[in-house]
N, C-alpha and C. Protein backbone atom coordinates (compact mmCIF):
# COMPACT_ATOMS: atom_id res chain seq x y z
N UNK A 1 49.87 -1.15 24.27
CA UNK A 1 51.10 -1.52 24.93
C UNK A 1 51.74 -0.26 25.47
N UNK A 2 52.82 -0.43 26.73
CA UNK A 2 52.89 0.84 27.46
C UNK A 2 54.72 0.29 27.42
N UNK A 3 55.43 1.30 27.08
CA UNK A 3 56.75 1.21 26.94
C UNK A 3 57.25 2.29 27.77
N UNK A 4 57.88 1.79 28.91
CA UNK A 4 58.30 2.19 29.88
C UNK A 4 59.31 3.47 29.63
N UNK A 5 60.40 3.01 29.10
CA UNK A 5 61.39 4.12 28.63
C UNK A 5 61.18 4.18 27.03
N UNK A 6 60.09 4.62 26.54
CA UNK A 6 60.30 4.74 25.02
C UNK A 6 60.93 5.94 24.83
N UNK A 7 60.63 7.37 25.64
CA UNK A 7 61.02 8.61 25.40
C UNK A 7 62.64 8.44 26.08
N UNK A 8 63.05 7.51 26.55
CA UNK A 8 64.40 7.91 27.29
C UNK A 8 65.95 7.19 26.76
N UNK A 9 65.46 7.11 25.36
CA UNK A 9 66.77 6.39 25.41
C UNK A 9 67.52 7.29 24.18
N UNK A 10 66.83 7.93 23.40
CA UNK A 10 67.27 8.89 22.58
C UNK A 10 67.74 10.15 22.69
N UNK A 11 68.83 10.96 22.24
CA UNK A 11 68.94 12.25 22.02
C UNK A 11 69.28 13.03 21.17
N UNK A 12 68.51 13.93 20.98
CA UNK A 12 68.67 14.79 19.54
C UNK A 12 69.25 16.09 20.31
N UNK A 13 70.67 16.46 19.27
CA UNK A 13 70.91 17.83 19.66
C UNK A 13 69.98 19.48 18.94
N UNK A 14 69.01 18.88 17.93
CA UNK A 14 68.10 20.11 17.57
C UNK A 14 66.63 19.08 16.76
N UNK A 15 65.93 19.72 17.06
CA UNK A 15 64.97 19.03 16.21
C UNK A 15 64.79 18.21 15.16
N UNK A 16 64.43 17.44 14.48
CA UNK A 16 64.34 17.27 13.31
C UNK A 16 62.76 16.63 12.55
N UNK A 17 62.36 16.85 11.41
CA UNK A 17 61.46 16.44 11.27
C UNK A 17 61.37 15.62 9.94
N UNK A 18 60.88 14.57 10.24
CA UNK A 18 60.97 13.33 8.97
C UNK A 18 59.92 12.70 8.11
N UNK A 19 60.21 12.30 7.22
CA UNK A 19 59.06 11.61 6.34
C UNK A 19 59.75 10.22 6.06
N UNK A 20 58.43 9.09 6.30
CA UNK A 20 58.90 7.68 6.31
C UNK A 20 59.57 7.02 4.41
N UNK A 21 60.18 6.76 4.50
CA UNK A 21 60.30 6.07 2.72
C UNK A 21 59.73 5.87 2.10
N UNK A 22 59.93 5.83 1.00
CA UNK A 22 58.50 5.47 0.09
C UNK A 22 59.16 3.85 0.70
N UNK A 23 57.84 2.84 0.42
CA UNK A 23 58.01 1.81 0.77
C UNK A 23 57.57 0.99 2.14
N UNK A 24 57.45 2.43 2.98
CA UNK A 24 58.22 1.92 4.42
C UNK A 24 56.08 1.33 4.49
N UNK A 25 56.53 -0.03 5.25
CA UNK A 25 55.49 -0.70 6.04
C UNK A 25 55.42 -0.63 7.36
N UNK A 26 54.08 -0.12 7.92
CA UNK A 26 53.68 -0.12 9.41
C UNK A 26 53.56 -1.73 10.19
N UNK A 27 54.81 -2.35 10.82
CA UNK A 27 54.70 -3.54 10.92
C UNK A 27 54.00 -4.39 12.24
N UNK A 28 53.16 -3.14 13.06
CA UNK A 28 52.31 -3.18 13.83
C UNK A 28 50.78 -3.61 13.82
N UNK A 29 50.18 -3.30 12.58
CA UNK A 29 48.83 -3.21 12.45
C UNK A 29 48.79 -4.77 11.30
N UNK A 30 47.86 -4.80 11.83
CA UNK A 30 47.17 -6.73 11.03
C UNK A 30 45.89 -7.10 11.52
N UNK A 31 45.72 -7.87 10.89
CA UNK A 31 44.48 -8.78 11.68
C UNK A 31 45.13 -10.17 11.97
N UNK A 32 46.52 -10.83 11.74
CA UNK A 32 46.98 -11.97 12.49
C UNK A 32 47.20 -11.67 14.08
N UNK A 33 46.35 -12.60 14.53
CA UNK A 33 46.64 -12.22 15.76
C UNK A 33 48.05 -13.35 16.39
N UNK A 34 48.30 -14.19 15.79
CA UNK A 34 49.40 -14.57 16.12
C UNK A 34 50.74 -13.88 15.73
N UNK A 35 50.78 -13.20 14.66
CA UNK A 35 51.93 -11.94 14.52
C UNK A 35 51.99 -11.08 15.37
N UNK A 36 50.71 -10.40 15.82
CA UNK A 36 50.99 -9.46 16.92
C UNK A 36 51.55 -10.26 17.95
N UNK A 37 51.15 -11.25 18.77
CA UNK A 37 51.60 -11.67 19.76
C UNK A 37 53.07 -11.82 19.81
N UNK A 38 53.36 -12.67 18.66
CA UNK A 38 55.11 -12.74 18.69
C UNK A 38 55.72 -11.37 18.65
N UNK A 39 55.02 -10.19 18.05
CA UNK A 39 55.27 -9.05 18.01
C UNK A 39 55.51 -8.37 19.77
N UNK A 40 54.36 -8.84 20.26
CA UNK A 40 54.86 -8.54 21.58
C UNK A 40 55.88 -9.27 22.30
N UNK A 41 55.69 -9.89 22.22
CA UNK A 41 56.80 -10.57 22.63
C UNK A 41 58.25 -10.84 22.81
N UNK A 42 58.54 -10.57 21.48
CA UNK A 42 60.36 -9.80 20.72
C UNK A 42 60.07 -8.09 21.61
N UNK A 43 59.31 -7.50 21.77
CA UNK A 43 59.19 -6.16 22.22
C UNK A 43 59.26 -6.31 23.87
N UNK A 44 58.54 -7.09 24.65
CA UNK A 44 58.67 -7.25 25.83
C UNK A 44 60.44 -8.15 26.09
N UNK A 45 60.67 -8.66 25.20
CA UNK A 45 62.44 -9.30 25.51
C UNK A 45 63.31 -7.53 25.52
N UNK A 46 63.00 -7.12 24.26
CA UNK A 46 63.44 -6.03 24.23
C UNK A 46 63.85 -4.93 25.12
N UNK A 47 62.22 -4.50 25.55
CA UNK A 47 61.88 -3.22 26.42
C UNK A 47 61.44 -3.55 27.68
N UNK A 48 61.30 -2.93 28.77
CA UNK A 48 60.53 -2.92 29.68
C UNK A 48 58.92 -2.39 29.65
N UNK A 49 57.75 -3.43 28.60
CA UNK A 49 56.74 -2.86 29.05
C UNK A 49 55.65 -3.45 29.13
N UNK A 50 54.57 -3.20 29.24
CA UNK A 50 53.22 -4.09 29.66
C UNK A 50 51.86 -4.24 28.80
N UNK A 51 51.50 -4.98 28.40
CA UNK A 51 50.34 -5.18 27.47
C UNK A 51 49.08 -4.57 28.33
N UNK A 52 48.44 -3.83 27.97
CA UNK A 52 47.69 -3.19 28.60
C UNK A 52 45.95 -3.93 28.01
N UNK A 53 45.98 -4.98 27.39
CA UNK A 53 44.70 -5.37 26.41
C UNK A 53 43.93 -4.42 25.66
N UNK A 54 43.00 -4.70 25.19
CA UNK A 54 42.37 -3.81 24.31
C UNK A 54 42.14 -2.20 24.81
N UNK A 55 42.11 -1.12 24.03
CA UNK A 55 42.16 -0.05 24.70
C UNK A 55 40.48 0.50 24.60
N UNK A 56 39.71 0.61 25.87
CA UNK A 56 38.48 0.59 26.58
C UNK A 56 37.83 2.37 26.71
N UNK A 57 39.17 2.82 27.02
CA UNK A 57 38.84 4.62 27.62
C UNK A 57 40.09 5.24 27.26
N UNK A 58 39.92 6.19 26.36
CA UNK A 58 40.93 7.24 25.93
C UNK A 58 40.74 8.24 25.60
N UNK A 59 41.00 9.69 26.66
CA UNK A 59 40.95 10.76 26.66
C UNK A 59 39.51 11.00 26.94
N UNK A 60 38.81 10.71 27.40
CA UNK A 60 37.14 10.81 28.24
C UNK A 60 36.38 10.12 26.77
N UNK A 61 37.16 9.19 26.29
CA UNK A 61 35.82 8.20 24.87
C UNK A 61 36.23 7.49 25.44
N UNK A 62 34.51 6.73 25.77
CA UNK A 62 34.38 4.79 25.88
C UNK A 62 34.43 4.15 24.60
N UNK A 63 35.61 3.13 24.48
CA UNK A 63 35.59 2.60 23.47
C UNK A 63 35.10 1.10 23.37
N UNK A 64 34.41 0.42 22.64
CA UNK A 64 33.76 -0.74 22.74
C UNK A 64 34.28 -0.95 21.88
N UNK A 65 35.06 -2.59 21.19
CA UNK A 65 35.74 -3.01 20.40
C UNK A 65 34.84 -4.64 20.13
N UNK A 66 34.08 -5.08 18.97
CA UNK A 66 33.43 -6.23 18.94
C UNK A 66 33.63 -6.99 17.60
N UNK A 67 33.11 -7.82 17.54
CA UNK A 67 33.33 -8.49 15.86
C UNK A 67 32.58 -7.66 14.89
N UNK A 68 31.96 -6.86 15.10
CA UNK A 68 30.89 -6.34 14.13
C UNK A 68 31.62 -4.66 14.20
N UNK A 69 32.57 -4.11 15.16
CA UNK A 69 33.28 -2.92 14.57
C UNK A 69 33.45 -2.53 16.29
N UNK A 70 33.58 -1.35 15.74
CA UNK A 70 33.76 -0.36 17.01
C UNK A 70 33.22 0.41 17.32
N UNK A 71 32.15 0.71 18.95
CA UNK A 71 31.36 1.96 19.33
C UNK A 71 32.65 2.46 20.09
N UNK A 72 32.14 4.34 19.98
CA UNK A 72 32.76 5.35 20.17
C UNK A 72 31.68 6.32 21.15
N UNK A 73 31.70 6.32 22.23
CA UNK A 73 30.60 7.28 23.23
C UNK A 73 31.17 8.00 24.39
N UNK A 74 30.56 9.02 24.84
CA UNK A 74 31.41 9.55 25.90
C UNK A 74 30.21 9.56 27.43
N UNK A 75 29.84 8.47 27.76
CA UNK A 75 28.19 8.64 28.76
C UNK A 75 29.10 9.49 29.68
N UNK A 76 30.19 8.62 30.31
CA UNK A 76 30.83 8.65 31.67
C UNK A 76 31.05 10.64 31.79
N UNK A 77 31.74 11.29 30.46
CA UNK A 77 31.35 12.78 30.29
C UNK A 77 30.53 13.42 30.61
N UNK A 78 29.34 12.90 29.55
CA UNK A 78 28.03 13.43 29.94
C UNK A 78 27.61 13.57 30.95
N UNK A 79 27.60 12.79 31.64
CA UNK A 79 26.90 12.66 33.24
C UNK A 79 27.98 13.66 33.89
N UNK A 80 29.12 14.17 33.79
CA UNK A 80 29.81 14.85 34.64
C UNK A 80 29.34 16.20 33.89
N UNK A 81 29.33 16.55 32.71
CA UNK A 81 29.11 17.48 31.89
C UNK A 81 27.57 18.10 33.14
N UNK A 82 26.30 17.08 32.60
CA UNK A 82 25.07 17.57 33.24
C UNK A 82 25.08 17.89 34.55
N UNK A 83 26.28 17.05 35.42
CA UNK A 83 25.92 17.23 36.63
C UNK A 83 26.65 18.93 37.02
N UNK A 84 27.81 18.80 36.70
CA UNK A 84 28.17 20.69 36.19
C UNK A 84 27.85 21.40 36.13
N UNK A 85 26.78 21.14 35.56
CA UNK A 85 25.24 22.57 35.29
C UNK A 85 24.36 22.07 35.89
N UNK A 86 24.41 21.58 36.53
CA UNK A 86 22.85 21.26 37.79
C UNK A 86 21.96 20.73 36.78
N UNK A 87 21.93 19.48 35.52
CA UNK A 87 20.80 19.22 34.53
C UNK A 87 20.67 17.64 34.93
N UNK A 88 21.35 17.01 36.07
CA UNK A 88 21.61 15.62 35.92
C UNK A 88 19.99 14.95 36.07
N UNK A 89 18.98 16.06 36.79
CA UNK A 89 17.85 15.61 37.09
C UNK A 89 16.69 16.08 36.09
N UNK A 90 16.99 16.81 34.75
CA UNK A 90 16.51 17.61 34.11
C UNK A 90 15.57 16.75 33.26
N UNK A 91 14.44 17.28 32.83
CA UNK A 91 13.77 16.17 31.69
C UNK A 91 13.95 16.38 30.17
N UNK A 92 14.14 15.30 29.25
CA UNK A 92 14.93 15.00 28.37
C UNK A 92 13.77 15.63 27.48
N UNK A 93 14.50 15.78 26.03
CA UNK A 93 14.24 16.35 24.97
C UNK A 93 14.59 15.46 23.75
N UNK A 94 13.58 15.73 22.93
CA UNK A 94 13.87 14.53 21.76
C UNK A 94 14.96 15.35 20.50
N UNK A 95 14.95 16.65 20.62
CA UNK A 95 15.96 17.49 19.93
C UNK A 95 17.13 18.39 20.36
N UNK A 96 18.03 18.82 19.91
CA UNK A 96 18.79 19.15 20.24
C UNK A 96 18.65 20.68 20.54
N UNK A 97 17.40 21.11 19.50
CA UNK A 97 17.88 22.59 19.55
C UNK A 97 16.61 22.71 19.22
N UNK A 98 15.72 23.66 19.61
CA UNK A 98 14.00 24.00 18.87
C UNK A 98 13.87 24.27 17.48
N UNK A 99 13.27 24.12 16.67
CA UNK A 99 12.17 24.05 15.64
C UNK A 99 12.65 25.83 15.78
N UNK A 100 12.79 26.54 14.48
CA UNK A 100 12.49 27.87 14.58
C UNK A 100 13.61 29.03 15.25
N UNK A 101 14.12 28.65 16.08
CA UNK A 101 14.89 29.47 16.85
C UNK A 101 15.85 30.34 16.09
N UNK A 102 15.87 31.68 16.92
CA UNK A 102 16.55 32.61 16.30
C UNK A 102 17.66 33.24 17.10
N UNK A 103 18.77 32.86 17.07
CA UNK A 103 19.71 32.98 17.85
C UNK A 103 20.18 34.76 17.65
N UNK A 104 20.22 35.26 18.35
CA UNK A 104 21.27 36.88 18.09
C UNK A 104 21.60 37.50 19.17
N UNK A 105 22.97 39.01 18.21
CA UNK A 105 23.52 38.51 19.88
C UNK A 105 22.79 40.20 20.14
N UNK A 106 21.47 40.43 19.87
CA UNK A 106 21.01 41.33 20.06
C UNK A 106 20.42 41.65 21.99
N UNK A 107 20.91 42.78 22.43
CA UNK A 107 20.97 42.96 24.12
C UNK A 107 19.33 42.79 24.69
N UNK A 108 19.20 42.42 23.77
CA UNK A 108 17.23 42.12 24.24
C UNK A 108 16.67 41.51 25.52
N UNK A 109 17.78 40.40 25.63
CA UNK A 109 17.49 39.00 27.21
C UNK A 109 18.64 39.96 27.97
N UNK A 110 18.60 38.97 28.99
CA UNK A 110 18.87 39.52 29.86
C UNK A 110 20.59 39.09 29.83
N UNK A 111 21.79 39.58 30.32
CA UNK A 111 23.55 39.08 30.04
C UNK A 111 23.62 37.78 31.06
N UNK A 112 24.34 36.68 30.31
CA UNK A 112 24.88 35.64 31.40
C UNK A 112 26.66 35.44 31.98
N UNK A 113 27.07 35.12 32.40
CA UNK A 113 28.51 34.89 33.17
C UNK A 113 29.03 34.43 31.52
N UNK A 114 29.88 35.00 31.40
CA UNK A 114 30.47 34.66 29.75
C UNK A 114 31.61 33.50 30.36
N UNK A 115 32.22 33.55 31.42
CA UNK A 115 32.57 32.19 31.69
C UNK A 115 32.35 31.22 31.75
N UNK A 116 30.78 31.13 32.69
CA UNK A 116 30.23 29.98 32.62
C UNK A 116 29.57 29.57 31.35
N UNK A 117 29.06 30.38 30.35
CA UNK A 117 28.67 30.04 28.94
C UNK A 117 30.02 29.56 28.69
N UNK A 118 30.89 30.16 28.40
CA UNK A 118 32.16 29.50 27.66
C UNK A 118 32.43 28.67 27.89
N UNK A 119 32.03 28.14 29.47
CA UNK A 119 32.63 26.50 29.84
C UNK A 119 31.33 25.32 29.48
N UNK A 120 30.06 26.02 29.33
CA UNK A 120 29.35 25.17 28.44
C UNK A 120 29.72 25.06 27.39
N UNK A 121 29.88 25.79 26.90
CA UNK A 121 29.66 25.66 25.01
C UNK A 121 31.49 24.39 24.71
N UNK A 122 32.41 24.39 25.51
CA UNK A 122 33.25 24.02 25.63
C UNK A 122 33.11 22.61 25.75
N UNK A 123 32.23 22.19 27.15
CA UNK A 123 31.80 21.00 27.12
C UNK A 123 31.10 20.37 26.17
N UNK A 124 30.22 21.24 25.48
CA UNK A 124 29.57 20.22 24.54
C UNK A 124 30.37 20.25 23.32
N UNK A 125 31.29 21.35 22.85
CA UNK A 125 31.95 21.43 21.69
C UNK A 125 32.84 19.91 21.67
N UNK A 126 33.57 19.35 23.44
CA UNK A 126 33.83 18.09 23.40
C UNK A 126 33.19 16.92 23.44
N UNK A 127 32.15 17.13 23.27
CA UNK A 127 31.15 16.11 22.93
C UNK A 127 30.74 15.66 21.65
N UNK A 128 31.02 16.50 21.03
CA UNK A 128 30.58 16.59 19.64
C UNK A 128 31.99 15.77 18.78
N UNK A 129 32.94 15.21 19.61
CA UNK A 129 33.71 14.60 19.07
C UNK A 129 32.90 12.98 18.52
N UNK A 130 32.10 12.73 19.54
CA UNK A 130 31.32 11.32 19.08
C UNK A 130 29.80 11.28 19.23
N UNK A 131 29.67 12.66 18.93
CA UNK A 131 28.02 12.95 18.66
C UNK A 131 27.78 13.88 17.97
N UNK A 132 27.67 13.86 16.46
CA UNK A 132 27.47 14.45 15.78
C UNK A 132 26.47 14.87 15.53
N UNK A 133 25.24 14.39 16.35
CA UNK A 133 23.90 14.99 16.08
C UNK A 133 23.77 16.05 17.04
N UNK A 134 24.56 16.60 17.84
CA UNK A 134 24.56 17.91 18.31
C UNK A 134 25.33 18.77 17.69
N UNK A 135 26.11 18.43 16.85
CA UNK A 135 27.24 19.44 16.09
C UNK A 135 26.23 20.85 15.51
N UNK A 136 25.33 21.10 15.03
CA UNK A 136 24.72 21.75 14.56
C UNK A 136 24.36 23.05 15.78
N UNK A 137 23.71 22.46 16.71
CA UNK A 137 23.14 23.24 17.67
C UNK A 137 24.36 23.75 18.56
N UNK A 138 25.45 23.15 18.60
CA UNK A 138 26.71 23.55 19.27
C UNK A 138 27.63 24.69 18.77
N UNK A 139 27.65 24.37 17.37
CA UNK A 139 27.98 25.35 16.35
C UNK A 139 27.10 26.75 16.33
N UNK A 140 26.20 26.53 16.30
CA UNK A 140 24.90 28.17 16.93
C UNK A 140 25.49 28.22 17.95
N UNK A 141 25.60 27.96 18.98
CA UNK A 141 25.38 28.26 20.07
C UNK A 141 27.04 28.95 20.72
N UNK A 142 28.14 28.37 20.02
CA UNK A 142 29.61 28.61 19.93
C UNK A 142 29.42 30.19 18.99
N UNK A 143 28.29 30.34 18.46
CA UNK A 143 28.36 32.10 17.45
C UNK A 143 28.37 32.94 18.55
N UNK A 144 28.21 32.80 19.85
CA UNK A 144 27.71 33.93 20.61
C UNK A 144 28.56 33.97 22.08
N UNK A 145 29.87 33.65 22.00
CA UNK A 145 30.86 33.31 22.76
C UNK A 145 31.08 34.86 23.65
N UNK A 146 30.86 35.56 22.72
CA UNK A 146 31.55 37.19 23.56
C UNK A 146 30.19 37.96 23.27
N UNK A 147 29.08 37.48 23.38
CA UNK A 147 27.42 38.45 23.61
C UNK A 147 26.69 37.62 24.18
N UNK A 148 26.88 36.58 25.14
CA UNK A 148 26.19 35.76 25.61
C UNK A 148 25.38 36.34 26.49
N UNK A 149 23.48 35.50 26.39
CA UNK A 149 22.33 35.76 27.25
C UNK A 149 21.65 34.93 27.37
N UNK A 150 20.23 34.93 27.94
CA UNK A 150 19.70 34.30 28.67
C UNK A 150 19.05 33.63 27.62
N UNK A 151 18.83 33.91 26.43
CA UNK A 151 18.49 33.16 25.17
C UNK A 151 19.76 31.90 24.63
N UNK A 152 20.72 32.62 24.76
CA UNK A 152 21.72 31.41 24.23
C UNK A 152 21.95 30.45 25.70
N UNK A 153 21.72 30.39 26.50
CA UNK A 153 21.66 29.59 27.76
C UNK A 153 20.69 28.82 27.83
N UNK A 154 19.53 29.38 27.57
CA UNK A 154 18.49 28.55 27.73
C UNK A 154 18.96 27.60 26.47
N UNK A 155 19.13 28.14 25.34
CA UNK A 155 19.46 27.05 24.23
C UNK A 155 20.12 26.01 24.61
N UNK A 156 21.74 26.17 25.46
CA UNK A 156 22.55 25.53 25.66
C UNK A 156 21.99 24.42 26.63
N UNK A 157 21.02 25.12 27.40
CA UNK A 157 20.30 24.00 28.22
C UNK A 157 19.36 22.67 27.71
N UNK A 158 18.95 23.28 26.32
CA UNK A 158 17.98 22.51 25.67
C UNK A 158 19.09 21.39 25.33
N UNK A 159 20.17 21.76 24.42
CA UNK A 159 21.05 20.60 24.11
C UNK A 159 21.73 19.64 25.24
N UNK A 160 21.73 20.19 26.24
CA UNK A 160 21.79 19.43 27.83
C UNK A 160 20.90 18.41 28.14
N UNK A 161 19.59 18.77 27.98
CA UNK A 161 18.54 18.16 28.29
C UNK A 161 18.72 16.98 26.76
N UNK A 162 18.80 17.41 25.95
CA UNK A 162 18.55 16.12 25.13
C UNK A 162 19.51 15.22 24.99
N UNK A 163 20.77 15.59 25.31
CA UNK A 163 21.82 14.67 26.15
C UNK A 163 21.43 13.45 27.44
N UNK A 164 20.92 14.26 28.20
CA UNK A 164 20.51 13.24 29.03
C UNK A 164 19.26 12.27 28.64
N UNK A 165 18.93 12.70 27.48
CA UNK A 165 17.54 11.57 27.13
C UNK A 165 18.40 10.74 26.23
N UNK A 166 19.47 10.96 25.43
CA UNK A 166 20.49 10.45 24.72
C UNK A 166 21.77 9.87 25.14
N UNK A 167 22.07 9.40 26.43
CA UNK A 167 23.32 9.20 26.92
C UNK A 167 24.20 8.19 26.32
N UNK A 168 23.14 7.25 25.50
CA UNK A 168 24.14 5.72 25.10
C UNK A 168 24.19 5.80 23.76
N UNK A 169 23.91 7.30 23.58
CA UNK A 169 24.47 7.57 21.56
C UNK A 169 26.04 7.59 21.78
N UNK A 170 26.44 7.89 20.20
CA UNK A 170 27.39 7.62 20.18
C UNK A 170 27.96 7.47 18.51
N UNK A 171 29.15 7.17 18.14
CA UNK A 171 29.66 6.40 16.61
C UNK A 171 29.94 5.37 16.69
N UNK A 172 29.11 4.45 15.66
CA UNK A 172 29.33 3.33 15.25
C UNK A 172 30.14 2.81 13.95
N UNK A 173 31.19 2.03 14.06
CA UNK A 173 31.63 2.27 13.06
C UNK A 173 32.20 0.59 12.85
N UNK A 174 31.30 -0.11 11.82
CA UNK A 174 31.09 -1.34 11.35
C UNK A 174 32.25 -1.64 10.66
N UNK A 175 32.52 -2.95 11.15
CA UNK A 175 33.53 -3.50 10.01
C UNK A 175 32.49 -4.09 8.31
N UNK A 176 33.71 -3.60 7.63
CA UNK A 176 33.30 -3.83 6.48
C UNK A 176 33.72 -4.88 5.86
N UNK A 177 33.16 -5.78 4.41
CA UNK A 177 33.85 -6.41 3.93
C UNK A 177 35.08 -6.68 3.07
N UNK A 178 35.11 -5.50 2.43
CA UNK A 178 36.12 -4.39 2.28
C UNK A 178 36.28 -3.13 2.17
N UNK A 179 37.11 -2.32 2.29
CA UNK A 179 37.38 -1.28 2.67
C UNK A 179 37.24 -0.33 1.16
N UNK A 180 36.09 0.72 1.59
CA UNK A 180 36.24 1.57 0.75
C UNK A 180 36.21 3.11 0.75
N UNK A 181 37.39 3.55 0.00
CA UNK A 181 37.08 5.09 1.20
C UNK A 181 36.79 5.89 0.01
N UNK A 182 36.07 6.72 0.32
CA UNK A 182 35.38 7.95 -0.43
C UNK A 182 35.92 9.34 -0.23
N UNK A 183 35.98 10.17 -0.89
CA UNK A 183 36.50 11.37 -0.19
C UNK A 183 35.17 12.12 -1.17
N UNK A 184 35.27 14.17 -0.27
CA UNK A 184 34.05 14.81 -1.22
C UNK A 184 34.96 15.75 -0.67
N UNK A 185 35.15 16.54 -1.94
CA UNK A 185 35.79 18.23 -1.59
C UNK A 185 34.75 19.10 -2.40
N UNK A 186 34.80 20.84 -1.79
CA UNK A 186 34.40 21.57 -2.39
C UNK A 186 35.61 22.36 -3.31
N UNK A 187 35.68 21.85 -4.65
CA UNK A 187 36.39 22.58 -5.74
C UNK A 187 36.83 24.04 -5.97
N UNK A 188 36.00 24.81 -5.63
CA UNK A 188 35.68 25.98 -5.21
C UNK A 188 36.90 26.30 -4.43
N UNK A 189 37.09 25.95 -3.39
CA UNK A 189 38.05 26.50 -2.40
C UNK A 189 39.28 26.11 -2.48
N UNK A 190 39.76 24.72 -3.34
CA UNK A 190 40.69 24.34 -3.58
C UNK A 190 41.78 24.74 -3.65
């Protein structure tokens, strides 16, 4: 839902910053879908604003919303990402990163545009918001931000290429029958 003047009707003469009550209920979120509706509804008498339906694309993620949960992917990125670096025609790779590789930022290869590395490693670092099976090779490849060469490029290219053999990955994230959340900390650092 899109509320026309939500930011304009208030004024604070200095900041302030708050914590909700103990108690306090979020009276937005449900699975009645007839509560929400009346919910909109008392809100549209209210405010000036517009039901926008399910939310599809936010902040460059395609969002797919179904009975069985929610996919999370960014293709429409990708394809702008590859086409960026001239890879849109490139042939795909079943991994992200080679078998073996030894990344360093030793002056051995030859130096690349530390801009244009930085605006790779950038792009895929935003990718890695709903593809976690590049997080690994992105993370190497983000070590070498200020010694970048023709070794960490070519790398960056490899994770390019297996992007484009991968475009309709993504997070899936199933509804459950009930909800159970887990947490794991390292004690150690606590």
């Amino acid at each position: 839902m899109d509320v026309k003047s939500a930011f304009l009707n208030g004024f604070l003469e200095e900041e302030i910053y708050i914590e909700q009550p103990p108690g306090f209920i979020m009276p937005v979120t449900g699975g009645d879908k007839l509560v929400m509706a009346d919910f909109k509804a008392r809100m549209k008498e209210m405010f000036e604003m517009s039901d926008l339906g399910l939310m599809t694309y936010f902040l460059g993620i395609e969002i797919q919303q179904a009975d069985q949960g929610i996919f999370l992917g960014q293709k429409a990125f990708a394809l702008k990402v590859l086409s960026k670096f001239s890879m849109q025609n490139c042939k795909p790779t079943c991994t992200p990163m080679a078998v073996g590789i030894k990344l360093s930022s030793q002056e051995e290869h030859e130096p690349v545009n530390e801009s244009f590395y930085r605006s790779l490693v950038g792009c895929l670092l935003y990718l890695t918001a709903t593809r976690p099976d590049i997080l690994f090779a992105v993370s190497m490849l983000s070590r070498f931000m200020h010694c970048c060469n023709q070794q960490h490029y070519k790398a960056g290219k490899r994770v390019l290429r297996y992007i484009k053999g991968t475009l309709n990955h993504g997070i899936q994230f199933r509804k459950a029958e009930e909800l159970k959340l887990i947490g794991y900390t390292d004690s150690d650092w606590a």
